[in-house]
Protein backbone atom coordinates (compact mmCIF):
# COMPACT_ATOMS: atom_id res chain seq x y z
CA UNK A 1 0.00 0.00 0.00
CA UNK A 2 1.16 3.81 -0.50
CA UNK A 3 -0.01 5.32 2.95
CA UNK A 4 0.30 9.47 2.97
CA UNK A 5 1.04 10.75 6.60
CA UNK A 6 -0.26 14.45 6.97
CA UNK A 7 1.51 16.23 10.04
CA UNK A 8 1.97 19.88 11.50
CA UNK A 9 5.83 19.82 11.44
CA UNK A 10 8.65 17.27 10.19
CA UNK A 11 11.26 15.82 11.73
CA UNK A 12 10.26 16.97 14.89
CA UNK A 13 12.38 15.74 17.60
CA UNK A 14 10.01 15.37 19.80
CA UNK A 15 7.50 13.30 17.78
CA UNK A 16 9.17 10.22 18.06
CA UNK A 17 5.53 8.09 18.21
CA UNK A 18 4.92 9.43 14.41
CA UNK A 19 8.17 8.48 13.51
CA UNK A 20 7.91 5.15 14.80
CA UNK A 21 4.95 4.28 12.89
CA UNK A 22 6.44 5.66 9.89
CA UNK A 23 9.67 3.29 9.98
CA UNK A 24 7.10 0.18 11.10
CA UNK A 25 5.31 0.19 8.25
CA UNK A 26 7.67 0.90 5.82
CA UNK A 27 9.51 -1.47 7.37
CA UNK A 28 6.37 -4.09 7.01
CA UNK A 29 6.98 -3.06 2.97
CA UNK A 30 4.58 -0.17 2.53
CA UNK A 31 5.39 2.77 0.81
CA UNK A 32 5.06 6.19 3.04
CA UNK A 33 4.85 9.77 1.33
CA UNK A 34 4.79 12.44 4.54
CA UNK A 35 3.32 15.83 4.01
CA UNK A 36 3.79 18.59 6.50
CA UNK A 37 3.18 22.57 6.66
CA UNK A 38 6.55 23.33 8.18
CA UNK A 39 10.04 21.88 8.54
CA UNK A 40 11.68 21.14 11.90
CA UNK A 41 13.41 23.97 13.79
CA UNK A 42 15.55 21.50 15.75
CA UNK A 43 19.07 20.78 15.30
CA UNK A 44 18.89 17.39 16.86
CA UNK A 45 17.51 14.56 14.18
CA UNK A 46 16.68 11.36 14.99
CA UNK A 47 19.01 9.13 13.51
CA UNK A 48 15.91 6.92 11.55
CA UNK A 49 15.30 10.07 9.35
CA UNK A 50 18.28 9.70 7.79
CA UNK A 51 18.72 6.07 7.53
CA UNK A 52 15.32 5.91 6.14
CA UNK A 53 15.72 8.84 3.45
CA UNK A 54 12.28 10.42 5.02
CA UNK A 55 13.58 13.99 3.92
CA UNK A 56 13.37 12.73 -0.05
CA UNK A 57 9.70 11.36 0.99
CA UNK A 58 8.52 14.65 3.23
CA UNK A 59 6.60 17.59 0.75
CA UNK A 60 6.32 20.72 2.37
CA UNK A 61 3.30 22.69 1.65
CA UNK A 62 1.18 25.28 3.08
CA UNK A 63 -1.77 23.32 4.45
CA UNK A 64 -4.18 24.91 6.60
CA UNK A 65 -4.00 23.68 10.10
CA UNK A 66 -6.31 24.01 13.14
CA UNK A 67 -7.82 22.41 15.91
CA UNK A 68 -11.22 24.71 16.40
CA UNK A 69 -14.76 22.56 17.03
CA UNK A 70 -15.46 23.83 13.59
CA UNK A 71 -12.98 21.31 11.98
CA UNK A 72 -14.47 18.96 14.45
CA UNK A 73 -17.89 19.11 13.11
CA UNK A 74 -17.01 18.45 9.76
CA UNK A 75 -14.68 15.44 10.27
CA UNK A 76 -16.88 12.76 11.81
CA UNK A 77 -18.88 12.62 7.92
CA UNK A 78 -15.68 13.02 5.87
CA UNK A 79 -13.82 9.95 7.46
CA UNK A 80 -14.57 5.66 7.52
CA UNK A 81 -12.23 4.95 10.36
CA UNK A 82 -10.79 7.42 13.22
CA UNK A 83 -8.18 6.27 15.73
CA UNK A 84 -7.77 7.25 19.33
CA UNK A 85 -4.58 6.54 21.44
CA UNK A 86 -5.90 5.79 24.34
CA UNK A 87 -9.17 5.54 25.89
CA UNK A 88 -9.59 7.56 28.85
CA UNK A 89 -8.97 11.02 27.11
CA UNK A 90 -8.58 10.74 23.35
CA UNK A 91 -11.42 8.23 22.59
CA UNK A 92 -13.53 10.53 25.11
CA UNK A 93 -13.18 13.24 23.14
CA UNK A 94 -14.07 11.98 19.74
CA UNK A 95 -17.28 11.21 21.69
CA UNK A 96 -17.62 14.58 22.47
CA UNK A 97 -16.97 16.19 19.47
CA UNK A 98 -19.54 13.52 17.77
CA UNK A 99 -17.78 10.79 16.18
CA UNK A 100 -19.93 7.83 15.93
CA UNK A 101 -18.33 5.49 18.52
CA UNK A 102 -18.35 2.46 15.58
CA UNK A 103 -16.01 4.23 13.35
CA UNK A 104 -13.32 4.95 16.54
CA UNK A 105 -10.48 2.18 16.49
CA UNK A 106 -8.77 2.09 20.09
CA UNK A 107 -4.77 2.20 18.53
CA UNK A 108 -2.49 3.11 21.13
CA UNK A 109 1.34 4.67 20.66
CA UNK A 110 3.97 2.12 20.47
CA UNK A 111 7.73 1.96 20.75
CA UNK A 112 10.57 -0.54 19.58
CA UNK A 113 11.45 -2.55 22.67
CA UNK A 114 13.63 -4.27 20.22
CA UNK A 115 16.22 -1.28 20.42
CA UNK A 116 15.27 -0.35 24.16
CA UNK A 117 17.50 -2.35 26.59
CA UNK A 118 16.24 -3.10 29.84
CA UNK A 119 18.27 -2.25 33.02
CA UNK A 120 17.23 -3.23 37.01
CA UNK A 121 17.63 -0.28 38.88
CA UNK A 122 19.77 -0.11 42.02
CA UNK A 123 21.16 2.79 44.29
CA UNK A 124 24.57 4.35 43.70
CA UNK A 125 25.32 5.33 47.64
CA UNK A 126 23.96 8.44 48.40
CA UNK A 127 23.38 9.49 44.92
CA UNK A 128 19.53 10.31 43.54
CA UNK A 129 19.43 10.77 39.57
CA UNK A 130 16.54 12.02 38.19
CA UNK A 131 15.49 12.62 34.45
CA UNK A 132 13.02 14.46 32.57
CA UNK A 133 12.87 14.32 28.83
CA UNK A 134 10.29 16.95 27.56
CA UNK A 135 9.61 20.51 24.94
CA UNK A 136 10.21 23.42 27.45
CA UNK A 137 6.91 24.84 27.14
CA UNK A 138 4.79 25.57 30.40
CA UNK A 139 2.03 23.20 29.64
CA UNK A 140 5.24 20.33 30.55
CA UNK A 141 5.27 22.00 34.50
CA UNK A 142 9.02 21.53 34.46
CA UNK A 143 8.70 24.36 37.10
CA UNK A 144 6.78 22.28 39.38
CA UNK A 145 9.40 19.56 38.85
CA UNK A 146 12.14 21.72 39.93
CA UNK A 147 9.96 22.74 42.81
CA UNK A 148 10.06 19.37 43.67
CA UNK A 149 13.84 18.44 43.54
CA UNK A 150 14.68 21.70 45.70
CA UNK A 151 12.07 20.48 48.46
CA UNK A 152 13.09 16.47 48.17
CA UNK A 153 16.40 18.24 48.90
CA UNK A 154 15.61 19.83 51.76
CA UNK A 155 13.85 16.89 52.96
CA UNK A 156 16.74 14.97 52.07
CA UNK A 157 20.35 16.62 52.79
CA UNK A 158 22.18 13.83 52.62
CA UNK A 159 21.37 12.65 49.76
CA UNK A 160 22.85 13.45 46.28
CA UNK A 161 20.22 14.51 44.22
CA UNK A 162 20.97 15.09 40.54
CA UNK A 163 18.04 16.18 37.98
CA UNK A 164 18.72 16.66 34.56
CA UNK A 165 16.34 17.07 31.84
CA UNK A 166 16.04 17.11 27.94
CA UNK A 167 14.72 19.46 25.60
CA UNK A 168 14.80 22.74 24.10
CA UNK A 169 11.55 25.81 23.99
CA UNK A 170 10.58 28.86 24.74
CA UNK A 171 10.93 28.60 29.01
CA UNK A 172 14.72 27.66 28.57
CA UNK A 173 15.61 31.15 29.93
CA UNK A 174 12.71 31.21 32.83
CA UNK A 175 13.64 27.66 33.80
CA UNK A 176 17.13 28.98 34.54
CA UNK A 177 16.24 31.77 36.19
CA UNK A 178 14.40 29.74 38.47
CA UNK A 179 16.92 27.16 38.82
CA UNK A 180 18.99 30.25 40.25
CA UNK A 181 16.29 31.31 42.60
CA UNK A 182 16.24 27.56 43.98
CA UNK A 183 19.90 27.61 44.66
CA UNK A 184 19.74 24.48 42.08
CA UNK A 185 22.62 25.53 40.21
CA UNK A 186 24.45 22.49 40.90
CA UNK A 187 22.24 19.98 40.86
CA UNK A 188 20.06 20.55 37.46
CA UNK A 189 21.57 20.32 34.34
CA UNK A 190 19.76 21.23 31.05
CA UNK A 191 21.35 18.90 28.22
CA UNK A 192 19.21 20.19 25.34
CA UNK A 193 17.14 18.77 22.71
CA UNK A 194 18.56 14.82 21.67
CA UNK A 195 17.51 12.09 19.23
CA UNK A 196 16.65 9.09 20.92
CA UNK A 197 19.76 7.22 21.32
CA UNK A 198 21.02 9.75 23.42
CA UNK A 199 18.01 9.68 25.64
CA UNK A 200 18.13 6.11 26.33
CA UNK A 201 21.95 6.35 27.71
CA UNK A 202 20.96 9.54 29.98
CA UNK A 203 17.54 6.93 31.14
CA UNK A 204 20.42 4.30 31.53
CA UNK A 205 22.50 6.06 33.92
CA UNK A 206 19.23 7.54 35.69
CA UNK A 207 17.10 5.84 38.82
CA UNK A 208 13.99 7.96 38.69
CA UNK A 209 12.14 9.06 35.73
CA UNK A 210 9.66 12.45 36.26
CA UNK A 211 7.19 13.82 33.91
CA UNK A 212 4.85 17.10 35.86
CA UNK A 213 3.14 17.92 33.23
CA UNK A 214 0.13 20.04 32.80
CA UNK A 215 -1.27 18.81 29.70
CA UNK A 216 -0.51 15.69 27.69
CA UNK A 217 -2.15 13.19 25.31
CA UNK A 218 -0.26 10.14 25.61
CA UNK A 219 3.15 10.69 25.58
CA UNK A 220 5.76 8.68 24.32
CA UNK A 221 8.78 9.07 26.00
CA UNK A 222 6.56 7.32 29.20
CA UNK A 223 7.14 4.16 27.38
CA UNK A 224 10.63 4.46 26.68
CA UNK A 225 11.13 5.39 30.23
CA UNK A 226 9.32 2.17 31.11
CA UNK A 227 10.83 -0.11 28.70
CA UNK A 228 14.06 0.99 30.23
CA UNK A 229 13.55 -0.15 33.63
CA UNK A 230 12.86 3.00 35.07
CA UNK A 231 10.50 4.08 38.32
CA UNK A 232 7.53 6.84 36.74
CA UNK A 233 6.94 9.57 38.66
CA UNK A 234 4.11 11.62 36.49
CA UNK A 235 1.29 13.68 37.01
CA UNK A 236 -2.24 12.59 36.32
CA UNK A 237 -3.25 14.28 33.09
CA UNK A 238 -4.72 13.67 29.30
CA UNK A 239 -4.06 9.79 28.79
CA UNK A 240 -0.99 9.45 31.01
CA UNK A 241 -3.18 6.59 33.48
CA UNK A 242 -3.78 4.54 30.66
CA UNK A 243 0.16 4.49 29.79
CA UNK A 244 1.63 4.00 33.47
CA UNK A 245 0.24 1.51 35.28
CA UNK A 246 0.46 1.61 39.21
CA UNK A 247 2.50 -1.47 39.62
CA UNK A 248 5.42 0.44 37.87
CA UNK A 249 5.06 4.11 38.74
CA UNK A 250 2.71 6.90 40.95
CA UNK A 251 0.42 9.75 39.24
CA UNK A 252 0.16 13.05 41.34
CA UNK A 253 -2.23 15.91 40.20
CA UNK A 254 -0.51 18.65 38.35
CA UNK A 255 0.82 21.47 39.45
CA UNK A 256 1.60 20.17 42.94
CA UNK A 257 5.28 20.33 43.59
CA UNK A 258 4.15 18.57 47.23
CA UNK A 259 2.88 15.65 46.03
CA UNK A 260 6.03 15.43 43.95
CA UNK A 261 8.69 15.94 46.52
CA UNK A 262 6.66 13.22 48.82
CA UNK A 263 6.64 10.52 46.17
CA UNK A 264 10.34 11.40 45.29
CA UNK A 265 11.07 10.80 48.86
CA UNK A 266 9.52 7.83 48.61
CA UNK A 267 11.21 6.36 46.19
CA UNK A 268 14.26 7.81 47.45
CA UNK A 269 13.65 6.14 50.68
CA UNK A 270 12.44 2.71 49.50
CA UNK A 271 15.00 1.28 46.61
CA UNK A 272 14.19 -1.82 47.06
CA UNK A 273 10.90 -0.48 45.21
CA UNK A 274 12.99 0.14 42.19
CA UNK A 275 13.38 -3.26 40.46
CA UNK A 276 9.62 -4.51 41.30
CA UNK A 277 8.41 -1.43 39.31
CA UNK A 278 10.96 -1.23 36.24
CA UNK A 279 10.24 -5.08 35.83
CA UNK A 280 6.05 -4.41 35.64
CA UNK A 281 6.21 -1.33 33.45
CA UNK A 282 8.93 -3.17 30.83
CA UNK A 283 6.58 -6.22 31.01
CA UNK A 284 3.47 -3.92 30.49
CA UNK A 285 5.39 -1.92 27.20
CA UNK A 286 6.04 -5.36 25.82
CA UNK A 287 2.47 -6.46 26.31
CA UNK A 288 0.20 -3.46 25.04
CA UNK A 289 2.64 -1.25 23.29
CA UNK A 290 5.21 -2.97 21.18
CA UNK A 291 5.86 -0.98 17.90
CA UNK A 292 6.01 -4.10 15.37
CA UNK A 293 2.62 -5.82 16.73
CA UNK A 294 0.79 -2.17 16.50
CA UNK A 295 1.98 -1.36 13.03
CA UNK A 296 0.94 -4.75 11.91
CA UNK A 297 -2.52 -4.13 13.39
CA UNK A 298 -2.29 -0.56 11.75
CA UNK A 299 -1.53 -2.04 8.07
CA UNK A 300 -4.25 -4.80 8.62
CA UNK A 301 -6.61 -1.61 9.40
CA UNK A 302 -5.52 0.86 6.17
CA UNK A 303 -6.03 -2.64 4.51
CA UNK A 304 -9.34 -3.51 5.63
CA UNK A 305 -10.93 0.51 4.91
CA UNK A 306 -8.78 0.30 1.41
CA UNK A 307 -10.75 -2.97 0.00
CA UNK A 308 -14.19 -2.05 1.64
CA UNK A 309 -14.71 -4.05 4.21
CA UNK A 310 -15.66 -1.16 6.83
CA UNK A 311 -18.96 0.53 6.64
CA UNK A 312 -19.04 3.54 3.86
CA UNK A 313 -19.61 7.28 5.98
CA UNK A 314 -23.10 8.54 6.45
C-alpha cells in the first residue's frame, strides 16, 4: 500500500511516536509519502530520518491547520475509520466532538522494545538521579518539577540529588532563572534537545524518571522510560493513566510540587521499590505497546478501509 502521513511539522524531535509508525510500516513493505506545513526547527535529528531517506519522501506545503470545534464538526462525515490513542482522554473526546463510537479504532502509541534495553535499577550510595525528557513549554510543569527536587532536597540533605532534563523551547531562559532562585545551580543540568539514542543512555545512567506535566495526550517518552527499567513519577493528566500503570510508577495531580517531593522521597527512601516497578512497566510496554505488533494491526486496518470491508460514511 502507499499510505500518505499528513503532520503539523517534520522531523520533529520530539515526535518520536509518528516516527515510529512511519519506519514500522515501511519497514512491514509499505510505501510512506509524509506531508507537512513546516520543517523542523531543531538541530537534533533522529538518527531513523536519515537512515530511512524520510527527507526525499517529506513535501512541504502550506496546508491549513487548526484544531477549532469547527474542523471537528465536519470530520466525523468526511472519514470511515478514526483512531484514538488511548481511551480515557482521546477516545472521550471523539465522543464529544460527535464521532460515531463504531467508526473509533482504540490504537495506542507504540515503541521498539527491540532497540530499548532493559536495566534493574539499584542505588549508587547516596546518589539520587533524576530525568526528565520533555519541549520546554509551560504546559510540561518543568517548574513544578524543579519545585520538587529543591524540596526532596531539603527533605533529604544527605542525599545526592541530581536532575537533569532534555529538551529545548521557549521557558529555557525562565527555567534557569528559576533554577537560580532555587539555589539548584548544581544539581540541574539542562542537556538540550537529543535524538533518541542519546536519551536512552541519559535513562540508563538515571534511577527515577519524572514527567509534571500540565497537559498531555499520551506521551511517548513514558514508554521508553518504562521499557528501560525506570520508576515513573508523572502527574495525572490527558491519557498518562492509561500508559503507566500503578504497579510500575505513581500519578500526582498537576501542578503540585508537594505531592512530587513526597513521592520522590519515597522512592528515594524505598529502593528496594525500584526493580519490582521497572520489571512491571517493561513487562506492560512489551504487552500493550510494542511498535512491530501495533503497526501490523495498523496495516491490517488501512487494509481492511482500502478494500471495503468497513462501513461507507453517512
Amino acid at each position: 500500500m502507499r499510505i500518505a502521513f499528513i503532520v503539523g511539522g517534520f522531523p520533529l524531535i520530539s515526535e518520536t511516536f509518528i516516527l515510529n509508525q512511519i519506519t514500522g510500516l515501511m519497514d512491514l513493505g509499505h510505501e510512506v509519502d509524509i506531508y507537512a506545513r513546516r520543517s523542523s526547527p531543531d538541530r537534533a535529528v533522529h538518527p531513523e530520518v536519515e537512515k530511512y531517506g524520510l527527507l526525499g519522501r517529506t513535501r512541504w506545503f502550506n496546508l491549513p491547520l487548526t484544531r477549532t470545534a469547527a474542523v471537528y464538526r465536519q470530520l466525523p462525515k468526511q472519514g470511515d475509520i478514526f483512531l484514538a490513542i488511548c481511551e480515557s482522554w482521546n477516545r472521550r473526546k471523539l465522543l464529544e466532538f460527535g464521532f460515531d463510537a463504531r467508526r473509533i479504532r482504540l490504537h495506542p502509541i507504540g515503541v521498539d522494545t527491540r532497540r530499548i534495553s532493559f536495566k534493574v535499577r539499584e542505588p549508587r550510595g547516596a546518589q539520587l538521579d533524576i530525568l526528565t525528557v520533555a519541549r520546554l513549554h509551560p504546559e510540561k510543569g518543568i517548574e513544578h518539577g524543579l519545585r520538587a527536587v529543591a524540596n526532596l532536597s531539603a527533605r533529604r540533605p544527605r542525599t545526592e540529588v541530581r536532575y537533569r532534563i532534555v529538551g529545548a523551547g521557549e521557558d529555557r531562559e525562565r527555567l534557569g532563572t528559576l533554577v537560580e532562585e532555587l539555589g539548584l545551580d548544581h544539581q540541574v543540568e539542562f542537556l538540550g534537545p537529543l535524538p533518541t539514542p542519546d536519551v536512552l543512555k541519559w535513562m540508563d545512567t538515571s534511577h527515577i524518571f519524572l514527567l509534571p506535566s500540565l497537559a498531555e495526550a499520551t506521551p511517548t517518552v513514558l514508554l521508553e522510560a518504562q521499557a528501560t527499567g525506570l520508576p515513573i513519577l508523572a502527574t495525572d493528566v490527558g491519557g498518562v493513566r492509561d500508559i503507566v500503570p500503578s504497579s510500575a510508577g505513581f500519578l500526582v495531580p498537576a501542578a503540585n510540587p508537594e505531592a512530587l517531593s513526597d513521592k520522590l522521597a519515597l522512592l528515594a527512601d524505598h529502593p528496594e521499590y525500584w526493580p519490582a516497578m521497572g520489571r512491571a512497566g517493561r513487562r506492560f510496554v512489551e504487552e500493550h505497546h510494542d511498535i512491530a505488533d501495533l503497526d501490523a494491526r495498523l496495516a491490517a486496518l488501512f487494509e481492511e478501509v482500502v478494500f471495503g470491508t468497513t462501513e461507507s460514511p453517512v
